[in-house]
N, C-alpha and C. Protein backbone atom coordinates (compact mmCIF):
# COMPACT_ATOMS: atom_id res chain seq x y z
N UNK A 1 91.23 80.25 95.00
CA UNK A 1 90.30 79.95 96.07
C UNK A 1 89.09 79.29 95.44
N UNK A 2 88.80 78.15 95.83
CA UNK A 2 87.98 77.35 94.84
C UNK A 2 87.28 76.18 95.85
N UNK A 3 85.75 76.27 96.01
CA UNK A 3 85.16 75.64 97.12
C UNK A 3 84.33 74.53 95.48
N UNK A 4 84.03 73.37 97.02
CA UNK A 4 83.62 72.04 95.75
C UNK A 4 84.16 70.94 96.28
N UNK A 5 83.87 69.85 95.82
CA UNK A 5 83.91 68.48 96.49
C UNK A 5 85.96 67.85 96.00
N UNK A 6 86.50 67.32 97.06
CA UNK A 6 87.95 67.16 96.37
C UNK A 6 88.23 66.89 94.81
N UNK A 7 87.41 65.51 94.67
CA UNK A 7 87.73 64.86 93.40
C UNK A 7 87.55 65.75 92.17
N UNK A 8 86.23 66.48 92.23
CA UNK A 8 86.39 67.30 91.26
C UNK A 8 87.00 68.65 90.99
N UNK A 9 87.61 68.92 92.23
CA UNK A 9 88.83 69.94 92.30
C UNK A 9 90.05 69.12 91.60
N UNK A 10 90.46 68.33 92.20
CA UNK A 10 91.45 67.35 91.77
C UNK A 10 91.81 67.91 90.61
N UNK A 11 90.40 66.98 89.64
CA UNK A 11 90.14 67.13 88.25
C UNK A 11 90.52 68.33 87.46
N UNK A 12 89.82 69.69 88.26
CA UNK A 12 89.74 70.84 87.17
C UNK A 12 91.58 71.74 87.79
N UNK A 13 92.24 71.25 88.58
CA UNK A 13 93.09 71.43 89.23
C UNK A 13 94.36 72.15 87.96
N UNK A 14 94.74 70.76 87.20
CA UNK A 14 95.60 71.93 85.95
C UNK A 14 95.16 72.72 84.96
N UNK A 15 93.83 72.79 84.89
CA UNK A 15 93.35 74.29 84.40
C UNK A 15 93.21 75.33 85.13
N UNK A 16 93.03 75.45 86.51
CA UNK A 16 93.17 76.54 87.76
C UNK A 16 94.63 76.96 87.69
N UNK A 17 95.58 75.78 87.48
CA UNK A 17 97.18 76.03 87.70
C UNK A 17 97.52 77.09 86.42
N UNK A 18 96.99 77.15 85.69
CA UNK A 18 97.11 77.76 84.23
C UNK A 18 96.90 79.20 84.82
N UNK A 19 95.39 79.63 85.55
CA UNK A 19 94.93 80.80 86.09
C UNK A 19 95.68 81.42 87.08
N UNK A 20 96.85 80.52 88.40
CA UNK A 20 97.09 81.08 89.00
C UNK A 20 97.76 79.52 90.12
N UNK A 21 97.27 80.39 91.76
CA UNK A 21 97.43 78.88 92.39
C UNK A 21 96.05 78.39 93.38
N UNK A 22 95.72 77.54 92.71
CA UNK A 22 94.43 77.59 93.28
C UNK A 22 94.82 76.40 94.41
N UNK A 23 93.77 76.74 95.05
CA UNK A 23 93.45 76.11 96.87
C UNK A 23 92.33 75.98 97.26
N UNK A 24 91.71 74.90 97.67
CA UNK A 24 90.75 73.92 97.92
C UNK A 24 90.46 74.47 99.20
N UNK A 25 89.25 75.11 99.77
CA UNK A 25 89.02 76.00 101.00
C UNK A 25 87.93 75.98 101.57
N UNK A 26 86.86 74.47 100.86
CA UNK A 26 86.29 73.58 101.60
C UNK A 26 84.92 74.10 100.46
N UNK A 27 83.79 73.10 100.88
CA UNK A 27 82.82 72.65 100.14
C UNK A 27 82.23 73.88 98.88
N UNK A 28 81.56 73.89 98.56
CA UNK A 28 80.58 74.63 97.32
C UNK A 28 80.53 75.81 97.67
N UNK A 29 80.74 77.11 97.65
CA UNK A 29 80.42 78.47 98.08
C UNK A 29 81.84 79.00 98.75
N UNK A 30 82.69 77.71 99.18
CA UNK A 30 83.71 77.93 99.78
C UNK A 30 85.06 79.10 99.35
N UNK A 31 84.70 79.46 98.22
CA UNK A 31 85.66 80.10 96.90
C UNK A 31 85.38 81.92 97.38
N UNK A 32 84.22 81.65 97.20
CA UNK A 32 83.40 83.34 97.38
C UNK A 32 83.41 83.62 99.14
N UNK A 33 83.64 82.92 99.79
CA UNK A 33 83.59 82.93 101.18
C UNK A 33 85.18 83.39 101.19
N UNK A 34 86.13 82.85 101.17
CA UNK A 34 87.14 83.34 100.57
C UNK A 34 87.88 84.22 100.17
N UNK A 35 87.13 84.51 99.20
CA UNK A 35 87.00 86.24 98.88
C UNK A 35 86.75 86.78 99.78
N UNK A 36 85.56 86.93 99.91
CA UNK A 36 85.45 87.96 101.59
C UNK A 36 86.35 87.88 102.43
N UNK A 37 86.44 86.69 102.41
CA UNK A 37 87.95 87.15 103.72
C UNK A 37 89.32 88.52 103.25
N UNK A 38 89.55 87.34 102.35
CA UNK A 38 90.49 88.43 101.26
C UNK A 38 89.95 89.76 102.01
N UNK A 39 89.32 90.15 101.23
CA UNK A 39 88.31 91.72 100.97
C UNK A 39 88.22 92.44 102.34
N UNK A 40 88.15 90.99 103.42
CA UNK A 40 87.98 92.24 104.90
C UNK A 40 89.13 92.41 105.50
N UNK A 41 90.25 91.92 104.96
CA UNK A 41 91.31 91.69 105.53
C UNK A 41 92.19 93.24 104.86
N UNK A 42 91.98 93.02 102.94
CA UNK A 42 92.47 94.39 102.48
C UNK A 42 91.74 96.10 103.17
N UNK A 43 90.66 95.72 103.39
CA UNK A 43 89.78 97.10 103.61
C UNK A 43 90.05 97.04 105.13
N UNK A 44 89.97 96.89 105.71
CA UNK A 44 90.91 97.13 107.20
C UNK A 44 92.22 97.87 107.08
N UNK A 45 92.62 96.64 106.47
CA UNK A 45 94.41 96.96 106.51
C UNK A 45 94.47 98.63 105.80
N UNK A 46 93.86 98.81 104.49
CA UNK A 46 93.88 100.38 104.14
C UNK A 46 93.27 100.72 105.28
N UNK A 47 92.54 100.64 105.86
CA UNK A 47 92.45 101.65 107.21
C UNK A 47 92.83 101.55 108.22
N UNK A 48 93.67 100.74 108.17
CA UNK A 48 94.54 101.30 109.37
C UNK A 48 95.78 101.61 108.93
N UNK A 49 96.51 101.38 107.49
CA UNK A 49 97.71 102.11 107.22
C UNK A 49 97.60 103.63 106.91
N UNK A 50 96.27 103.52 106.56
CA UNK A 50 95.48 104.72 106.59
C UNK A 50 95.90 106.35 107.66
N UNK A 51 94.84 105.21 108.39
CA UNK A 51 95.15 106.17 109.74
C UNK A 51 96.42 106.83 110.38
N UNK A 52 97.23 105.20 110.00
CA UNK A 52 98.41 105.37 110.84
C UNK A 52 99.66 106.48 110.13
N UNK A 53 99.27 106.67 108.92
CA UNK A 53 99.89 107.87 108.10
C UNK A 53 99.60 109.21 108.59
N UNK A 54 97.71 108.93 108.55
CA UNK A 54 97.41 110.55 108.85
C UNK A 54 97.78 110.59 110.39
N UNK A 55 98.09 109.98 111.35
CA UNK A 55 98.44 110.07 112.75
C UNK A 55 100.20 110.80 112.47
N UNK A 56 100.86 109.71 112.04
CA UNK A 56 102.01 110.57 111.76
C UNK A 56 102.02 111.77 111.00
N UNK A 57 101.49 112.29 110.17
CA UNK A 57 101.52 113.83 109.53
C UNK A 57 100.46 115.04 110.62
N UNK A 58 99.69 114.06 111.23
CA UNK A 58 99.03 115.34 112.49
C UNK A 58 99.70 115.30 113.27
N UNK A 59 100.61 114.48 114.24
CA UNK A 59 101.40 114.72 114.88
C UNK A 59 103.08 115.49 114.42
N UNK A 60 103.00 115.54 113.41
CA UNK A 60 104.53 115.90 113.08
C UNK A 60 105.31 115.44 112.41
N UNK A 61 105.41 113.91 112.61
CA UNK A 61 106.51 113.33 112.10
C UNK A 61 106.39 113.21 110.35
N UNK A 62 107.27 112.50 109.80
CA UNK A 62 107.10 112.37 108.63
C UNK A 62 106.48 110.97 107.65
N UNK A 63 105.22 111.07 107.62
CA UNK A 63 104.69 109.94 106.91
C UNK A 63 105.72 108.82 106.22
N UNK A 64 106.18 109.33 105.45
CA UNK A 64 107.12 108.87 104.54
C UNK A 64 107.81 108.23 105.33
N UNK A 65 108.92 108.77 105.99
CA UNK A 65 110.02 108.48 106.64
C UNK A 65 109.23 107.48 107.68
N UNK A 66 108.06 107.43 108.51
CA UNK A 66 107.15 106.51 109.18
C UNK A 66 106.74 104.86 108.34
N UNK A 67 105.89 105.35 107.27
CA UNK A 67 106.51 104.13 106.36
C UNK A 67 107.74 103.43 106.45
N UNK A 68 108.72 104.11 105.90
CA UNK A 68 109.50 103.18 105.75
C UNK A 68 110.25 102.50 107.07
N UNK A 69 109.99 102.95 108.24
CA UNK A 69 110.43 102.74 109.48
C UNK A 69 109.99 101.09 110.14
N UNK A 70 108.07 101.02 109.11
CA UNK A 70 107.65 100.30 109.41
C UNK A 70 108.01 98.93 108.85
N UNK A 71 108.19 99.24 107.66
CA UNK A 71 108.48 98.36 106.67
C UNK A 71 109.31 97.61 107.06
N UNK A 72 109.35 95.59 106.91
CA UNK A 72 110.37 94.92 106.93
C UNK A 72 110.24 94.63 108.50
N UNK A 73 109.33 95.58 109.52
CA UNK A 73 108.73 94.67 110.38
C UNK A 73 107.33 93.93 110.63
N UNK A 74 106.66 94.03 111.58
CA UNK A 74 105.56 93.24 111.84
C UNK A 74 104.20 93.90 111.49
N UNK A 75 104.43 95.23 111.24
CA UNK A 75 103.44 96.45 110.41
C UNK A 75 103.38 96.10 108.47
N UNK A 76 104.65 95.08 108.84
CA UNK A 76 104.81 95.61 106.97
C UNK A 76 103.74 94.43 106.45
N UNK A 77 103.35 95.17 105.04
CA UNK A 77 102.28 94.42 104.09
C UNK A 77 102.22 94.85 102.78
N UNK A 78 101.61 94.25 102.06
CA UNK A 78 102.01 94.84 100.80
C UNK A 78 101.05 96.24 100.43
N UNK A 79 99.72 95.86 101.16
CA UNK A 79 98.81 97.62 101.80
C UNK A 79 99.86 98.89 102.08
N UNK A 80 100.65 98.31 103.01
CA UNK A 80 101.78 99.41 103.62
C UNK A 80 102.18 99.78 102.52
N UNK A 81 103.15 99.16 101.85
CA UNK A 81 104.15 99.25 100.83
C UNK A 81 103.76 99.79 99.62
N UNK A 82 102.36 99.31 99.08
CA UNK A 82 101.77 99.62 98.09
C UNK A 82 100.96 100.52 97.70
N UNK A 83 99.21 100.62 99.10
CA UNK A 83 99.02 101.85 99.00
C UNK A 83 99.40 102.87 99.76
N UNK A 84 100.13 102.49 100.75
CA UNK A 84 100.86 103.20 101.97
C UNK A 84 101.38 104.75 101.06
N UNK A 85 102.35 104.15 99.91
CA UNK A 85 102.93 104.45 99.44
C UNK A 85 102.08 105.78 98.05
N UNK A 86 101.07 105.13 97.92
CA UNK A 86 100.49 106.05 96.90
C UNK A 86 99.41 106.98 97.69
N UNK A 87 99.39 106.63 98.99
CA UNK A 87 98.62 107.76 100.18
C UNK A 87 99.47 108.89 100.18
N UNK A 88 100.59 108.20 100.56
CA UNK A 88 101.72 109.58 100.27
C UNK A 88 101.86 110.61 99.11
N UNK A 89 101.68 110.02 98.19
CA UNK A 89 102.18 110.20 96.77
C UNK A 89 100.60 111.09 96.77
N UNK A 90 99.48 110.88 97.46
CA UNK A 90 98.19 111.21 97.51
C UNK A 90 97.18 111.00 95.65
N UNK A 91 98.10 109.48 95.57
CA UNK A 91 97.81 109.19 94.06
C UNK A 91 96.51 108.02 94.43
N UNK A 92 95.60 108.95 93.69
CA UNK A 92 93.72 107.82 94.05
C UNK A 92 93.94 107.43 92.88
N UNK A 93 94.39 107.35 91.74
CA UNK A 93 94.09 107.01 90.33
C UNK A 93 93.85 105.30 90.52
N UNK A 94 92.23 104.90 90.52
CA UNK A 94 91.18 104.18 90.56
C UNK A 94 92.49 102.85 90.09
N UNK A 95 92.53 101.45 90.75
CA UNK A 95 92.97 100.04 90.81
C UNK A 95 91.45 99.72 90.91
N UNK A 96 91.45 99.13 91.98
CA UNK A 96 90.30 98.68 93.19
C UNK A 96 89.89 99.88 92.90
N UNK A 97 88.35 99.76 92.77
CA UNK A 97 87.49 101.51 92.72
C UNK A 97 87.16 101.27 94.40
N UNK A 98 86.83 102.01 95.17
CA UNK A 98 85.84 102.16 96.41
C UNK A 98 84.82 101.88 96.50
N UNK A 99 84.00 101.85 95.39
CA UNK A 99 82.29 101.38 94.85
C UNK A 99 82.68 99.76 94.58
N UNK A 100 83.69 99.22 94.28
CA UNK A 100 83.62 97.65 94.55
C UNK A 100 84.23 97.11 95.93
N UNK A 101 85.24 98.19 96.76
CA UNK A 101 85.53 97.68 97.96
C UNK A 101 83.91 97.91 98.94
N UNK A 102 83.14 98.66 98.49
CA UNK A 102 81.46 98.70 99.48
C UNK A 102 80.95 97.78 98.67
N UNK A 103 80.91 97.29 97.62
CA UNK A 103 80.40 96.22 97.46
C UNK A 103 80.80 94.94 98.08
N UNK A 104 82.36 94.43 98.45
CA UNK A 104 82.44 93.32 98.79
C UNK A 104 82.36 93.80 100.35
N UNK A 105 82.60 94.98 100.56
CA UNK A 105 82.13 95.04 102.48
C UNK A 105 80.56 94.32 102.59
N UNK A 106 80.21 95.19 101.43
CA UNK A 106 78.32 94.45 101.93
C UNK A 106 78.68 93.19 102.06
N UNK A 107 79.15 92.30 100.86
CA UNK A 107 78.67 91.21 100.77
C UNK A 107 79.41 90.58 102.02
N UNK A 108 80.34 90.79 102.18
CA UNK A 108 81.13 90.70 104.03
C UNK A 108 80.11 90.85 105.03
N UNK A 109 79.80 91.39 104.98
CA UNK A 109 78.70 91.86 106.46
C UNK A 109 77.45 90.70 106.27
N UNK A 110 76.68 90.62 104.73
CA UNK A 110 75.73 89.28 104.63
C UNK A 110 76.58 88.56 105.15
N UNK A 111 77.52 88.04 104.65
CA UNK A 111 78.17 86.59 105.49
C UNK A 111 78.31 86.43 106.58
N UNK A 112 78.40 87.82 107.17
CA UNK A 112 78.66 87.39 108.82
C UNK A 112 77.36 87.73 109.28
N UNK A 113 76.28 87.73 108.76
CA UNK A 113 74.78 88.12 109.56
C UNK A 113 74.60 86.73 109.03
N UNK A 114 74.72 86.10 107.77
CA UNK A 114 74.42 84.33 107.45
C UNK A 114 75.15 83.61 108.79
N UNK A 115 76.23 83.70 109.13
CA UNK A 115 76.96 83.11 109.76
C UNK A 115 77.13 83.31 111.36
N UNK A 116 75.74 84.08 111.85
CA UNK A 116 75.68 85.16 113.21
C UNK A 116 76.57 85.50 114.05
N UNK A 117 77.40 86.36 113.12
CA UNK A 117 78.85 87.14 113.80
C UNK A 117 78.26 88.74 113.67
N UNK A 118 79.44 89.08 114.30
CA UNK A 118 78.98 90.92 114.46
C UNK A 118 80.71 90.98 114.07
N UNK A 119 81.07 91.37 113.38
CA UNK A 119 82.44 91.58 112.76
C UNK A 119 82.18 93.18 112.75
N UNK A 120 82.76 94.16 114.44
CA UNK A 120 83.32 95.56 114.08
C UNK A 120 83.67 96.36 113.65
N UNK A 121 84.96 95.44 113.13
CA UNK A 121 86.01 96.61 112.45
C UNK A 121 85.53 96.20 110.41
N UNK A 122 84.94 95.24 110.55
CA UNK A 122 84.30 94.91 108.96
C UNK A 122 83.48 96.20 109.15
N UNK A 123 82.12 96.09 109.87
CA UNK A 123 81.33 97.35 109.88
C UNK A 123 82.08 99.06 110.25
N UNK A 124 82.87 99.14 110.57
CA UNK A 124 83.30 100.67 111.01
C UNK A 124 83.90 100.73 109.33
N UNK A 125 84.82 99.86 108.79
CA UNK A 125 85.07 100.31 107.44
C UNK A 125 84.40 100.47 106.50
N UNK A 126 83.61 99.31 106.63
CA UNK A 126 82.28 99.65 105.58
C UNK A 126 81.70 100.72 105.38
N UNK A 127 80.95 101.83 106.60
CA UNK A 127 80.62 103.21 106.94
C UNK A 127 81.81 103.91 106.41
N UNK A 128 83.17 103.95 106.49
CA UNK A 128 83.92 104.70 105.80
C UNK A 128 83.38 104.64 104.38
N UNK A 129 83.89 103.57 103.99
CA UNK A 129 83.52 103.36 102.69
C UNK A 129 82.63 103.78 102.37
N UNK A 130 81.16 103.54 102.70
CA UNK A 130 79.79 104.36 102.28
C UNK A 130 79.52 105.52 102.25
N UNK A 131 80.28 106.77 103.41
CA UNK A 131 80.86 107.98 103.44
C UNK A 131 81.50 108.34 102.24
N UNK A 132 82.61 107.92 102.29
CA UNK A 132 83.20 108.05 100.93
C UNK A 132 82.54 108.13 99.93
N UNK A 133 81.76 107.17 99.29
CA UNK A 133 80.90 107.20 98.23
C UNK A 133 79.68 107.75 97.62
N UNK A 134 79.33 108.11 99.32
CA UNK A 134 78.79 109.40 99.13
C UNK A 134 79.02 110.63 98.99
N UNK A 135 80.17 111.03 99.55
CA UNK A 135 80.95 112.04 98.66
C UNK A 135 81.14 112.10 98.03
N UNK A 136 81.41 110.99 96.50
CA UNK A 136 81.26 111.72 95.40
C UNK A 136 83.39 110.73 94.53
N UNK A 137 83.12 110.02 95.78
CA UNK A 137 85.04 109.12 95.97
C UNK A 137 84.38 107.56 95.12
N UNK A 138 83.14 107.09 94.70
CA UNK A 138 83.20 106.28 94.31
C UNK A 138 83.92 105.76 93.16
N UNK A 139 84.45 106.17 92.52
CA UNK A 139 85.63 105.68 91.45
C UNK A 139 86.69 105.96 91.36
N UNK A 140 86.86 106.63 92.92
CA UNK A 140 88.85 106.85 93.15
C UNK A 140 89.22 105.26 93.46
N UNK A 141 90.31 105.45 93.80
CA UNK A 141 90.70 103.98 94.47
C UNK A 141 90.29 103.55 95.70
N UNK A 142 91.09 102.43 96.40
CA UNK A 142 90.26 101.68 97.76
C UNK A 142 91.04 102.60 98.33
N UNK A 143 91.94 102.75 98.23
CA UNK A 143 93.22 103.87 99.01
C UNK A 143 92.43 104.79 99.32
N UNK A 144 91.44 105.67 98.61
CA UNK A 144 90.73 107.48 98.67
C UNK A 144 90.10 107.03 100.01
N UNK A 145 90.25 105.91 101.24
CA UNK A 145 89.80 105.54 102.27
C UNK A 145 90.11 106.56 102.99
N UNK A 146 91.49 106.87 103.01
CA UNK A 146 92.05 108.26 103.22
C UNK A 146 91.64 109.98 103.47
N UNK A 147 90.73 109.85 102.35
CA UNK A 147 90.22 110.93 102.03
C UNK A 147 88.90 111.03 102.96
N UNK A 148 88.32 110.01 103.21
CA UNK A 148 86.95 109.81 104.25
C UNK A 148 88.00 110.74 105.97
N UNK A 149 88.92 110.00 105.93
CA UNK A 149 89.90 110.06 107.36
C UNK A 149 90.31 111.66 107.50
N UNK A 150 90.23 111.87 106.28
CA UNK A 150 90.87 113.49 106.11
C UNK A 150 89.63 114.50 106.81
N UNK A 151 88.79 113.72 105.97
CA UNK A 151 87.52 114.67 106.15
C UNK A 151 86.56 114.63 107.25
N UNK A 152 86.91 113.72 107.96
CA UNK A 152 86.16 113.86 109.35
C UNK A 152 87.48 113.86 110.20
N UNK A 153 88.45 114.11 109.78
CA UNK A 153 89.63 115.07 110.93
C UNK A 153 89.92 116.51 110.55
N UNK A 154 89.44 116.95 109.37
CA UNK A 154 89.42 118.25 108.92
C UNK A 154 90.33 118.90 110.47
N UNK A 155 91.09 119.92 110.06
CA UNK A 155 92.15 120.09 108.55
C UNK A 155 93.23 119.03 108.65
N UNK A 156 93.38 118.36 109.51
CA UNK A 156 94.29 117.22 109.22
C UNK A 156 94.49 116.54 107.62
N UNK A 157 95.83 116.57 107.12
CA UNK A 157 95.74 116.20 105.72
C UNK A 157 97.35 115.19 105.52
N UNK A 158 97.37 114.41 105.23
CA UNK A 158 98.81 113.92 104.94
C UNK A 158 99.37 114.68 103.68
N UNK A 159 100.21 115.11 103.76
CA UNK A 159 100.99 116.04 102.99
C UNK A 159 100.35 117.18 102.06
N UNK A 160 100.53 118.31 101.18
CA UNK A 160 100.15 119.23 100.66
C UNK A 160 100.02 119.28 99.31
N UNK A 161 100.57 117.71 98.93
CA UNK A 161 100.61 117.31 97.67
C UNK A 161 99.51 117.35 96.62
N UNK A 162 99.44 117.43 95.51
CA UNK A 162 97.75 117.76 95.06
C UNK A 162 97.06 116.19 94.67
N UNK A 163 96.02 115.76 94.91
CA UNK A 163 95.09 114.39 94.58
C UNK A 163 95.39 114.48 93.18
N UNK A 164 95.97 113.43 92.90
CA UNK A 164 96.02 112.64 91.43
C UNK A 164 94.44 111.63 91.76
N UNK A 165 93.54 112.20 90.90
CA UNK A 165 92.50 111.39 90.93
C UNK A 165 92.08 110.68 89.65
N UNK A 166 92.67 111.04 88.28
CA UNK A 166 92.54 110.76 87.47
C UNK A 166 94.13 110.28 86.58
N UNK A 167 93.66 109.68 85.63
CA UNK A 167 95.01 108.95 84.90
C UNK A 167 95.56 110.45 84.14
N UNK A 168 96.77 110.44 83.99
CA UNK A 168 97.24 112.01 82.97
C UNK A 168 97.52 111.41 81.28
């Protein structure tokens, strides 16, 4: 994701190809704008695969077996699949810390107060997130989103499994 005038994208184009696949996503700043999207798109999506776990384990059914139900349709993502999967497993061991997913929420929310939007569901996660981190979750993973969901549904818990919060 790489903002800047064509020609000199052009230019720096097979050294980006070296890094990855880069994509031209419009003028100077355009790269980091970008990102945020990225960023509000992942921190949502953990909260709502989120939720939609702890909904299936307070109601009954089986998380797990719910996952995979979802999977391979119009629910599926690699959030689902990936941390879906380590919600279950109730494995936080820190990827993405939570103290950098509230960092790029902030910087999400500047962009859309630069850009005079009111983006909701950016702000309702963000407050998770800041919850979280005030608890004491800032260097679990973006996944420990979970753990915010747990704790203001008290005793609602997805499975009985014990928090892997640290590497063994």
């Amino acid at each position: 994701m790489a903002g800047g005038n064509a020609a000199d994208f052009a230019r720096a184009k097979p050294i980006f190809e070296l890094l990855g696949r880069p994509t031209l996503v419009g003028p100077a700043g355009s790269g980091q704008l970008a990102k945020c999207c990225n960023q509000a798109i992942v921190a949502i999506t953990i909260g709502a695969v989120a939720e939609a776990l702890l909904l299936a384990a307070a109601s009954g059914a089986d998380p797990a077996a719910v996952r995979e139900a979802l999977m391979g349709g119009f629910a599926d993502s690699r959030i689902l699949q990936l941390h879906g999967k380590r919600m279950i497993e109730r494995d936080f061991v820190p990827g993405g810390r939570a103290r950098v997913q509230l960092k790029d929420q902030d910087t999400i929310l500047a962009a859309a107060k630069a850009a005079h939007l009111q983006l909701p569901l950016s702000e309702c996660v963000t407050s998770l997130y800041r919850d979280l981190v005030k608890q004491g979750g800032s260097e679990l993973d973006q996944n420990a989103l979970l753990l915010e969901l747990e704790r203001i549904n008290a005793p609602a818990r997805l499975g009985q499994t014990a928090d892997k919060i640290s590497p063994m």
